[in-house]
Protein backbone atom coordinates (compact mmCIF):
# COMPACT_ATOMS: atom_id res chain seq x y z
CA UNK A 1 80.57 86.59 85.93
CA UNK A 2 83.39 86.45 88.74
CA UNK A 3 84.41 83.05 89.98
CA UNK A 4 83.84 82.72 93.54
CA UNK A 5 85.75 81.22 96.08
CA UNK A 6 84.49 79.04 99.34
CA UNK A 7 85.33 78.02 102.67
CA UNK A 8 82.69 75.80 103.82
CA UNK A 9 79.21 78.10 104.44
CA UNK A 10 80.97 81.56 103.70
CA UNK A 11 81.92 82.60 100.22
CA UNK A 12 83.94 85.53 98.72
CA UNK A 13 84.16 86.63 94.91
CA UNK A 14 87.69 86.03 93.73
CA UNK A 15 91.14 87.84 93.74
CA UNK A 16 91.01 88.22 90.04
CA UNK A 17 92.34 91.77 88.95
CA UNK A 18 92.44 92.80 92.20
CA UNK A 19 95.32 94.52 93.39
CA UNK A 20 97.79 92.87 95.56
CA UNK A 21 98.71 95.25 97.65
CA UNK A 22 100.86 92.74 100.34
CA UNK A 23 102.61 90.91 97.11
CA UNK A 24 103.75 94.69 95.64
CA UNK A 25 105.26 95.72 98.74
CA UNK A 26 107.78 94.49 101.41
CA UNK A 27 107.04 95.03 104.44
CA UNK A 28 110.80 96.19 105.44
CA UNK A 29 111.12 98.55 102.93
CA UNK A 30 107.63 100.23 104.66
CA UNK A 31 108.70 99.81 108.12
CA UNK A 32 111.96 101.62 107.02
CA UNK A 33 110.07 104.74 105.45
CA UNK A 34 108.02 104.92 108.42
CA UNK A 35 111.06 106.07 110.43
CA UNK A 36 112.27 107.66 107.85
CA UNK A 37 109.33 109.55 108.27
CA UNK A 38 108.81 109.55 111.72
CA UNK A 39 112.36 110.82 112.20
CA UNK A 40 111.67 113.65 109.71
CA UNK A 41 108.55 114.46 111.82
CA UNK A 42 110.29 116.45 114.52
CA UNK A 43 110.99 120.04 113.06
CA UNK A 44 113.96 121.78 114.10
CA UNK A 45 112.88 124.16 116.95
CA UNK A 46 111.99 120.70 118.33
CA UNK A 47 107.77 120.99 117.71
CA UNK A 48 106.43 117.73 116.27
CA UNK A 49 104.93 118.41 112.09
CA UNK A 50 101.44 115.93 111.62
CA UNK A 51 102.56 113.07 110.01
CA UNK A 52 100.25 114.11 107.00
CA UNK A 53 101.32 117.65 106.97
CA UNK A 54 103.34 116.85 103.34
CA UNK A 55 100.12 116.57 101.97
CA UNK A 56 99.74 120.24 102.24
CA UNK A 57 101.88 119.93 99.29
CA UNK A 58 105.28 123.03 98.80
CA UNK A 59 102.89 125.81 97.84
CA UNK A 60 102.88 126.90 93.66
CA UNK A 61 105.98 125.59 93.60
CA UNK A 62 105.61 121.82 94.80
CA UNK A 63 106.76 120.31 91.74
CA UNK A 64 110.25 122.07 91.59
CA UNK A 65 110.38 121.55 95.18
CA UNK A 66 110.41 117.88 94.95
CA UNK A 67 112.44 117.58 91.89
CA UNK A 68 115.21 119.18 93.08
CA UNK A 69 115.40 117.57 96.53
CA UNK A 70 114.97 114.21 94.78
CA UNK A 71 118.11 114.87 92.49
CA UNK A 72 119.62 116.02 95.85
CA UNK A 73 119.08 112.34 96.99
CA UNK A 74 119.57 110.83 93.60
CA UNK A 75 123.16 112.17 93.78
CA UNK A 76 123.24 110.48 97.30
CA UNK A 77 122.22 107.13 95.98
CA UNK A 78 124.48 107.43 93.39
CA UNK A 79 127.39 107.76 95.87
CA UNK A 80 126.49 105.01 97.67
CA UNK A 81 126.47 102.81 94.87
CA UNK A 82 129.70 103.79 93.42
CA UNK A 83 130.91 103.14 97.23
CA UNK A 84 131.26 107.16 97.93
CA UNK A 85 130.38 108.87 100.75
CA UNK A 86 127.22 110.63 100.52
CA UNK A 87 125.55 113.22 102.70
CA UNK A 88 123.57 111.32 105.24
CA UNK A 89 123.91 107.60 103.88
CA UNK A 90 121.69 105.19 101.63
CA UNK A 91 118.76 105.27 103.78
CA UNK A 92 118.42 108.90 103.98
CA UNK A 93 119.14 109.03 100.44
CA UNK A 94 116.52 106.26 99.16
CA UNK A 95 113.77 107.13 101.72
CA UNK A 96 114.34 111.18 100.45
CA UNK A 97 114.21 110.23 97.16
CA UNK A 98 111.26 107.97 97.95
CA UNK A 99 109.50 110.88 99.58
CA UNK A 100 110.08 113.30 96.92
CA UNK A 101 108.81 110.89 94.39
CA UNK A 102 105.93 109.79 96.18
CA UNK A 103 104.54 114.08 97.42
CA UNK A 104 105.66 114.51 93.46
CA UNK A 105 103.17 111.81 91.93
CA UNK A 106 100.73 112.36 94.68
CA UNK A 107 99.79 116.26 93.92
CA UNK A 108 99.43 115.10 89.94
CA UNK A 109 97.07 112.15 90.45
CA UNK A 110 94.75 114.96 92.84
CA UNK A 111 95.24 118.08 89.91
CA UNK A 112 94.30 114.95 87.24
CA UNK A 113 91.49 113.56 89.52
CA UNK A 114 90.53 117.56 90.51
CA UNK A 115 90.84 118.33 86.54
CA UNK A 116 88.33 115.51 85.92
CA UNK A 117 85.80 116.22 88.40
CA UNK A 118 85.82 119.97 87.02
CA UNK A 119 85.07 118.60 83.14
């Protein structure tokens, strides 16, 4: 049974095994990604992309797609660290790589979850 928790009249089930989504994350590093993505929103004739058009995922080749634009920013990470110069600097290159790994890992968890509801 779940311990619960009180505040005078109003009670809630605990926070055990729950995620903690606030204490995984910093809320910096989000902001930045945001306009990281924001920035990447605006296409080059100009025309505005939806922010969830990524989700779209690359077409059948997503996966190669993302890996090699994340060892794109990898290598610009890399140079930052060892104090080079890299293409665009370390927040294009962590957000990119960020983004890459993030569309990457998102299409497998839906082809797992899509593989499982087809069982």
């Amino acid at each position: 049974m779940s311990e619960m928790r009180k505040w005078g009249n109003a009670t809630r089930d605990s926070n055990t095994n729950k995620p903690n989504h606030i204490g995984y994350r910093d809320i910096l590093v989000e902001e930045a990604y945001d306009l990281y993505m924001l920035k990447h929103q605006k296409q080059a004739d100009g025309t505005m992309r939806d922010a969830d058009n990524w989700k779209s995922y690359f077409g059948e080749k997503h996966y190669k797609v993302c890996i090699e634009s994340a060892y794109r920013h990898f290598e610009d990470w890399w140079k930052e660290f060892e104090g080079l110069e890299s293409r665009d600097g370390i927040d294009e290159a962590i957000n990119g790589l960020k983004f890459n790994i993030d569309a990457y890992y998102s299409k497998v968890l839906r082809d797992r979850l899509k593989e499982k509801n087809n069982e």
